[in-house]
C-alpha atoms as a PDB file:
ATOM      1  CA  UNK A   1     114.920  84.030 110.373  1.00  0.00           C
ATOM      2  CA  UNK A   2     111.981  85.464 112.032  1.00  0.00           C
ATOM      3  CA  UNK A   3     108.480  83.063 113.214  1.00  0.00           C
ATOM      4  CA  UNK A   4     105.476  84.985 113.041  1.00  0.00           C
ATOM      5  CA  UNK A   5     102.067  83.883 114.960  1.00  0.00           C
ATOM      6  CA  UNK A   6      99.392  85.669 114.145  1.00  0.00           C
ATOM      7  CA  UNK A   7      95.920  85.796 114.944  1.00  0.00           C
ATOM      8  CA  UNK A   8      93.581  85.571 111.449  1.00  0.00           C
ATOM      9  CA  UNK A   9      89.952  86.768 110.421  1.00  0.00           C
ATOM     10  CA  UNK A  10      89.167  86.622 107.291  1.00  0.00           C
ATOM     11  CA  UNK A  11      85.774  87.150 105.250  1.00  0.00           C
ATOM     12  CA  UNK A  12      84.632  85.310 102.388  1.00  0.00           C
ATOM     13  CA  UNK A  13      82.986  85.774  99.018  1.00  0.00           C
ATOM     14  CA  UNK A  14      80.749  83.166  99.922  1.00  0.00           C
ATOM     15  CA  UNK A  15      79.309  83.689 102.292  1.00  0.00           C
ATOM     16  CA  UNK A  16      79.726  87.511 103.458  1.00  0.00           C
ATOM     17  CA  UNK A  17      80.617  87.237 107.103  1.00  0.00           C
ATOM     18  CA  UNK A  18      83.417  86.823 109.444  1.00  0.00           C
ATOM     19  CA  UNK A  19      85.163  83.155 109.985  1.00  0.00           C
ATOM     20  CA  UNK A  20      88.198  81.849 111.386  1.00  0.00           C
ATOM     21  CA  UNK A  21      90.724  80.853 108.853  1.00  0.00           C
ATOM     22  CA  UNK A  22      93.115  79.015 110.373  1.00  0.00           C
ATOM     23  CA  UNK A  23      94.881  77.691 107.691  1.00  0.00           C
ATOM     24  CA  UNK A  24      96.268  81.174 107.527  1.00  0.00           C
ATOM     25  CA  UNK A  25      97.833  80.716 111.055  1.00  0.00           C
ATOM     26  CA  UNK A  26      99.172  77.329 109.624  1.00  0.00           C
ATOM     27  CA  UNK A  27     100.351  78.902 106.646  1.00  0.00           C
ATOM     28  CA  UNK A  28     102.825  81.189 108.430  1.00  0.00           C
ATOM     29  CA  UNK A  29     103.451  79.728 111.784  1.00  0.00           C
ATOM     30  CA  UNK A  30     104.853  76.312 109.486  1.00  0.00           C
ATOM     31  CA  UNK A  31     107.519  78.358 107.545  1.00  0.00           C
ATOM     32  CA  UNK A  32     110.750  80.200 107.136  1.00  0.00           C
ATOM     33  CA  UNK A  33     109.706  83.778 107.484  1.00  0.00           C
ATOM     34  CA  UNK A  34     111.718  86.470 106.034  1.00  0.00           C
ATOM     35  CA  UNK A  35     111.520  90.255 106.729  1.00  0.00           C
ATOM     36  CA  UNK A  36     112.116  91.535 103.292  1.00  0.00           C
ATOM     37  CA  UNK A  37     114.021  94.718 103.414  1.00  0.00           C
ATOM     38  CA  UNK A  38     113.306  96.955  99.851  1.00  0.00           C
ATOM     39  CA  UNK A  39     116.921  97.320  98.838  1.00  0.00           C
ATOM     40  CA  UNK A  40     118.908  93.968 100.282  1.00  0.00           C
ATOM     41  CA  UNK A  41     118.747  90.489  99.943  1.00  0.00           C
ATOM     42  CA  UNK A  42     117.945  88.007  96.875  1.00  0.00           C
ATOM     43  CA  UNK A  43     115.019  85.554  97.047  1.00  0.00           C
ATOM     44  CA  UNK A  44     117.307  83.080  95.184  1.00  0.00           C
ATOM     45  CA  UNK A  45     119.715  83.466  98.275  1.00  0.00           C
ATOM     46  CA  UNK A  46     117.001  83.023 100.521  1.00  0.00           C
ATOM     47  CA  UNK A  47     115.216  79.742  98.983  1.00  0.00           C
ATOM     48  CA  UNK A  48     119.131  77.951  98.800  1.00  0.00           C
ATOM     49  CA  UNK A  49     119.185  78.579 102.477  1.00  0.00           C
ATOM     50  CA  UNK A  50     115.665  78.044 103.353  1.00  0.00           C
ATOM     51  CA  UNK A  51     115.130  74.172 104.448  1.00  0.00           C
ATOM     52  CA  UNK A  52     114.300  71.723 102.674  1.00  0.00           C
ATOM     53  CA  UNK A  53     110.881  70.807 102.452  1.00  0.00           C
ATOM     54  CA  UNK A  54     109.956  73.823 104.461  1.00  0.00           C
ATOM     55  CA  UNK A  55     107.920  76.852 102.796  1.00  0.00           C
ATOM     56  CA  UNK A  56     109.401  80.065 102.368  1.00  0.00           C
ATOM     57  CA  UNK A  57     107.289  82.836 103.165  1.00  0.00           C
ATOM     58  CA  UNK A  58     108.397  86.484 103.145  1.00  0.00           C
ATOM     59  CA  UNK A  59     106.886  89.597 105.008  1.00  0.00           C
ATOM     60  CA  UNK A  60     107.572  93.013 103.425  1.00  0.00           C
ATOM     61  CA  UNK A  61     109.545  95.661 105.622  1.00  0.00           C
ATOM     62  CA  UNK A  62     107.585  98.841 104.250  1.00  0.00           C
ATOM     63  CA  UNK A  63     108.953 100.572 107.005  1.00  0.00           C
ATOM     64  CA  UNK A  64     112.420 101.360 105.063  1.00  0.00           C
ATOM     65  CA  UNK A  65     109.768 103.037 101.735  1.00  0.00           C
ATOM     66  CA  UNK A  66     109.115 106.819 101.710  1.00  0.00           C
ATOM     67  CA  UNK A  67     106.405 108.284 101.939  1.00  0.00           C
ATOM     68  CA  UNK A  68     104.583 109.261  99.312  1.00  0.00           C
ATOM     69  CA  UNK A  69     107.194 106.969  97.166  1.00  0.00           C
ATOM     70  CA  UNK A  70     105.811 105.430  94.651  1.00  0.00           C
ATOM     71  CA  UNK A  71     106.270 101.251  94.958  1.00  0.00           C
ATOM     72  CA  UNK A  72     107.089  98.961  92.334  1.00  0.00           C
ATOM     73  CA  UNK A  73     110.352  97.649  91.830  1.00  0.00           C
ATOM     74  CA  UNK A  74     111.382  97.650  95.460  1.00  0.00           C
ATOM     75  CA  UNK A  75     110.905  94.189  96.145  1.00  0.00           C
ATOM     76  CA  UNK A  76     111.466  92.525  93.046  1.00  0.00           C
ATOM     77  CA  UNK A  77     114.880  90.937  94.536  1.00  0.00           C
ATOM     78  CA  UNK A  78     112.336  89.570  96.679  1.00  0.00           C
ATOM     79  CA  UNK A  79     110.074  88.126  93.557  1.00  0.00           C
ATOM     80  CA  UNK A  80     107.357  90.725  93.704  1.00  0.00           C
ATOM     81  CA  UNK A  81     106.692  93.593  91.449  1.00  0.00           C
ATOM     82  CA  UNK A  82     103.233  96.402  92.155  1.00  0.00           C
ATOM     83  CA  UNK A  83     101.611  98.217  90.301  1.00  0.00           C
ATOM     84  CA  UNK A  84      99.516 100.954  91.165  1.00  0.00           C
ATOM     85  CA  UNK A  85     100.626 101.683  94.422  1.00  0.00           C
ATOM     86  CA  UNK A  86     102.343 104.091  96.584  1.00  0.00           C
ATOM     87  CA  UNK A  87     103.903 104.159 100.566  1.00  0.00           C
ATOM     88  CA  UNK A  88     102.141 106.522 102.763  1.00  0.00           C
ATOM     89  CA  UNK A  89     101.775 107.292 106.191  1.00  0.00           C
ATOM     90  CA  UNK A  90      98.417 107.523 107.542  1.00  0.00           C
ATOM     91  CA  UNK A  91      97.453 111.026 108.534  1.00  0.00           C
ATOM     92  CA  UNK A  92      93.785 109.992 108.666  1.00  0.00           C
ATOM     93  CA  UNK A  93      92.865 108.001 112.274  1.00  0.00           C
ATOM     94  CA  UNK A  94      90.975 106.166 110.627  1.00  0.00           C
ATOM     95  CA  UNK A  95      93.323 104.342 108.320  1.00  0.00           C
ATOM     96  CA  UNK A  96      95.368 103.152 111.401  1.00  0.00           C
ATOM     97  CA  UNK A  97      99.047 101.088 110.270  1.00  0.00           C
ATOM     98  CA  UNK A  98      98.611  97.309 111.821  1.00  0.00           C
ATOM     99  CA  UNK A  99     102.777  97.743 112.365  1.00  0.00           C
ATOM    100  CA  UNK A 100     105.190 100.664 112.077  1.00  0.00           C
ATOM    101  CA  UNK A 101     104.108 103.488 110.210  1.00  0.00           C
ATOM    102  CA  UNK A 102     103.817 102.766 106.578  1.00  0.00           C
ATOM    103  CA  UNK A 103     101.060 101.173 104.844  1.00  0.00           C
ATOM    104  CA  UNK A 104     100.045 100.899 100.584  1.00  0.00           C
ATOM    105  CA  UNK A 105      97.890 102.648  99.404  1.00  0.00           C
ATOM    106  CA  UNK A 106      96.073 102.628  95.691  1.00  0.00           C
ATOM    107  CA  UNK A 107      97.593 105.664  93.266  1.00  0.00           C
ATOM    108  CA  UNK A 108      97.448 106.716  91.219  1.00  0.00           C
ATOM    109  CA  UNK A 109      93.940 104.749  90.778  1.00  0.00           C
ATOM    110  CA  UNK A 110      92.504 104.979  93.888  1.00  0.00           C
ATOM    111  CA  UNK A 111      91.033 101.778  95.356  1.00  0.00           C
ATOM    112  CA  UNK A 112      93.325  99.370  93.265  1.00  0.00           C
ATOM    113  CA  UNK A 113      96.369  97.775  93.883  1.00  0.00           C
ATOM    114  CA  UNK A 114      98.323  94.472  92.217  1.00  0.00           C
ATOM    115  CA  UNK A 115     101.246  92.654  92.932  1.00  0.00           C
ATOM    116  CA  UNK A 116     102.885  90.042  90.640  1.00  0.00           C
ATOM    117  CA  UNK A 117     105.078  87.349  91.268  1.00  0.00           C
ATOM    118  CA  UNK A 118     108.381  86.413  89.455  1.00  0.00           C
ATOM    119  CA  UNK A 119     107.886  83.278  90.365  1.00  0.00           C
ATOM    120  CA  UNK A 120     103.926  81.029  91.305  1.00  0.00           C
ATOM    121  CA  UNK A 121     103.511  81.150  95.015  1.00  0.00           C
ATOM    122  CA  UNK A 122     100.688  79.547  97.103  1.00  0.00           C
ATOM    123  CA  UNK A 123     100.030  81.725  99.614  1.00  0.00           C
ATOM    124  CA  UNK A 124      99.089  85.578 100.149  1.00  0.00           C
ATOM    125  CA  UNK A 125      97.755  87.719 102.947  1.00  0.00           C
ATOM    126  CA  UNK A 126      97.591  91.554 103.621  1.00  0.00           C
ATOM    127  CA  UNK A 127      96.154  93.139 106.489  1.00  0.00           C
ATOM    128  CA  UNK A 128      93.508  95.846 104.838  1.00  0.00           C
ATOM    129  CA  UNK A 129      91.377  98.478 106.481  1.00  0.00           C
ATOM    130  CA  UNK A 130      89.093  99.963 104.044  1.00  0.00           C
ATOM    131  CA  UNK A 131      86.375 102.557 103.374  1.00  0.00           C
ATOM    132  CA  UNK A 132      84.003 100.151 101.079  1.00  0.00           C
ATOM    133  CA  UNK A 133      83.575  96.413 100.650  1.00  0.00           C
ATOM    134  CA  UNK A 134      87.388  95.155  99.159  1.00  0.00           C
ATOM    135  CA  UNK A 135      87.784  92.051  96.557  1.00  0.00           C
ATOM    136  CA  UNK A 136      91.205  90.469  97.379  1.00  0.00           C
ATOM    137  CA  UNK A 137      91.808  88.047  94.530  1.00  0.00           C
ATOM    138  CA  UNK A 138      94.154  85.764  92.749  1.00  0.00           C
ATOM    139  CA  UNK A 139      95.007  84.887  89.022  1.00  0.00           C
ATOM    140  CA  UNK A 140      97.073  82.153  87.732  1.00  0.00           C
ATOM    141  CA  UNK A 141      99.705  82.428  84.384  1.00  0.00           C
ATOM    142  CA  UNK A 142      96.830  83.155  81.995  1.00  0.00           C
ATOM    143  CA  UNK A 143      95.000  85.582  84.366  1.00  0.00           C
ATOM    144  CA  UNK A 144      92.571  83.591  85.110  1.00  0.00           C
ATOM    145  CA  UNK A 145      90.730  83.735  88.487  1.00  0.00           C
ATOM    146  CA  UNK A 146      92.169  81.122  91.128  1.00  0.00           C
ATOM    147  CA  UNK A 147      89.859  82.111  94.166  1.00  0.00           C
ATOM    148  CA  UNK A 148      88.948  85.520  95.484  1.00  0.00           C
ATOM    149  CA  UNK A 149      88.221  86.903  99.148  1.00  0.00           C
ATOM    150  CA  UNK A 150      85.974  89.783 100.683  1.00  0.00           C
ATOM    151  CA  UNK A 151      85.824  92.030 103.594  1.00  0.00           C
ATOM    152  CA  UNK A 152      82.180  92.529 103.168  1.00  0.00           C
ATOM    153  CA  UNK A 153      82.139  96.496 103.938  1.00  0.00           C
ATOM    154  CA  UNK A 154      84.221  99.599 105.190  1.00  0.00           C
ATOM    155  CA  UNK A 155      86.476  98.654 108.028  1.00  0.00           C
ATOM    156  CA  UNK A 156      87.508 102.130 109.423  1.00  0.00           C
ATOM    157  CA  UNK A 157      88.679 102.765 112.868  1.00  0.00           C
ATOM    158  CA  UNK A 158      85.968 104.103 114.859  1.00  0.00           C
ATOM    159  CA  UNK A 159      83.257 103.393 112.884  1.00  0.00           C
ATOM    160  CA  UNK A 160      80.319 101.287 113.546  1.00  0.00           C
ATOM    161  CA  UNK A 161      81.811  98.156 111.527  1.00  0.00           C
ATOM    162  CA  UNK A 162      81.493  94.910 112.674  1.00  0.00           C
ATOM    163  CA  UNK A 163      85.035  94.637 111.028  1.00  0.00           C
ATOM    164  CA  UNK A 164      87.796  96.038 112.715  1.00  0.00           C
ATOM    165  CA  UNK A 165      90.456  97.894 110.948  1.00  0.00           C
ATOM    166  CA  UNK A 166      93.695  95.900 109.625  1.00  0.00           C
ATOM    167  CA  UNK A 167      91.301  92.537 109.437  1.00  0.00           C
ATOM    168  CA  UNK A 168      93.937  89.872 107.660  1.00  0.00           C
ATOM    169  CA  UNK A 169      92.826  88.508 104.036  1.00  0.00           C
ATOM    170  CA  UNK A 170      94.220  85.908 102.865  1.00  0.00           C
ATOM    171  CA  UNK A 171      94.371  83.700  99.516  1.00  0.00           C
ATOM    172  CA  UNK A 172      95.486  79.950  99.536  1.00  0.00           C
ATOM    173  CA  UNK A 173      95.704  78.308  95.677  1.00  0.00           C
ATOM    174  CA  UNK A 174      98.379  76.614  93.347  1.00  0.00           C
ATOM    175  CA  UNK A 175     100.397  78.392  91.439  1.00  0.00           C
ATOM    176  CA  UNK A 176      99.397  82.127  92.087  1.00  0.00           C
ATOM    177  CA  UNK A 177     100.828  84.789  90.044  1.00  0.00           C
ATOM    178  CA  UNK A 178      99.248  87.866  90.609  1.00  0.00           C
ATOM    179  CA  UNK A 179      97.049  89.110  93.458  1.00  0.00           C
ATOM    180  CA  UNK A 180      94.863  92.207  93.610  1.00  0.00           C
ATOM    181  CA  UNK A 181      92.971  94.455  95.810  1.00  0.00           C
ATOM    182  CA  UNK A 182      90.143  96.301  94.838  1.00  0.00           C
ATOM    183  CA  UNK A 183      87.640  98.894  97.021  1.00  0.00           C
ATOM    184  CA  UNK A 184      85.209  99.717  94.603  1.00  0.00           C
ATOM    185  CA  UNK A 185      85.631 103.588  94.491  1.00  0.00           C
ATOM    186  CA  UNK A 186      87.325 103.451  97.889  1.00  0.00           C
ATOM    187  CA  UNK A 187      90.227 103.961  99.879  1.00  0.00           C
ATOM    188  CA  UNK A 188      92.006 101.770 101.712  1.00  0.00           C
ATOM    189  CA  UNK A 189      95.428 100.749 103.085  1.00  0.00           C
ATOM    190  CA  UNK A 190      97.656  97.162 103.193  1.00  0.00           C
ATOM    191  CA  UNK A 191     100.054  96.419 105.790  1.00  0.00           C
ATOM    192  CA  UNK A 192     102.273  93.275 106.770  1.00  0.00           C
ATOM    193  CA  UNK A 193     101.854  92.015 103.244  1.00  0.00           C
ATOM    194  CA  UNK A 194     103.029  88.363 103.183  1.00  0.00           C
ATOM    195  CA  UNK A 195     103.719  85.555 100.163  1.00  0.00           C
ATOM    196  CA  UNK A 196     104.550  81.991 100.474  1.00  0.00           C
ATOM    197  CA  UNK A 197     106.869  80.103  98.151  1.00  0.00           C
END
């Protein structure tokens, strides 16, 4: 089992600018963390090991994806299934990876990306660098909107943003089932994407 720290920024829909969101740090720092390799491991295997009481949260290991593979089923051992989405690495500087070398990306509908769960979780974060403003939101069961959060505008690595590139969003609600991204006829990338069970 691996503990992850990590240091969180996170914009909202509210409000349109930067805050701390330190339930995120919470979040991850306060469970069992597992890298989730594409083609091993069960999540049932995981949570009957995983203790008691103790949320399980698991961080994607895109690094073992091809690129330009397209992703969907990879992870489903691990309870998540995407649509729309494919493993690249960056050739453009100013998509930079926030780890290793391969990051989502939208396709083929670019600036769109979902991921369902096989089972509710309560917890999902992505680091995103983007070339427009990005909607990051979740849906329960019926697809109905749980909560939803923003990085206000493009995020590209040296650019004039206020945002820097791989900024962490995050969603916290009951019984999530499906997440999306969306960049308004943009581009972007995710990296280090994270659930919590």
């Amino acid at each position: 089992m691996v503990r992850r720290g990590v240091v969180v920024q996170q914009a909202t829909l509210k409000s349109d600018t930067l805050i701390k969101f330190a339930d995120s740090k919470y979040a991850l720092e306060n469970c069992d963390v597992h890298i989730a390799s594409a083609w091993k491991g069960q999540l049932a295997e995981t949570l009957e090991t995983a203790r008691v009481g103790v949320p399980t949260c698991v961080c994607l290991n895109l690094e073992e994806l091809k690129c330009f593979e397209p992703v969907e089923r990879q992870y489903e051992h691990w309870g998540v299934i995407f649509q729309n989405s494919i493993a690249i690495q960056p050739s453009n500087p100013a998509f930079p990876t926030h780890s290793g070398l391969i990051v989502l990306m939208g396709s083929p509908r670019s600036g769109y990306i979902e991921a369902s769960f096989l089972q509710p979780v309560n917890f999902v974060s992505a680091y995103v660098t983007s070339s427009q403003r990005l909607v990051m939101s979740a849906y329960d069961r019926d697809r109905q909107l749980l909560v939803q959060t923003v990085l206000p505008g493009a995020n590209l690595a040296n650019s004039d943003s206020a945002v820097p590139p791989n900024t962490l969003l995050s969603v916290t609600a009951k019984n999530i089932h499906s997440v999306t991204f969306c960049a308004f006829d943009g581009q972007f990338t995710l990296d280090d994407f994270h659930f919590c069970i």
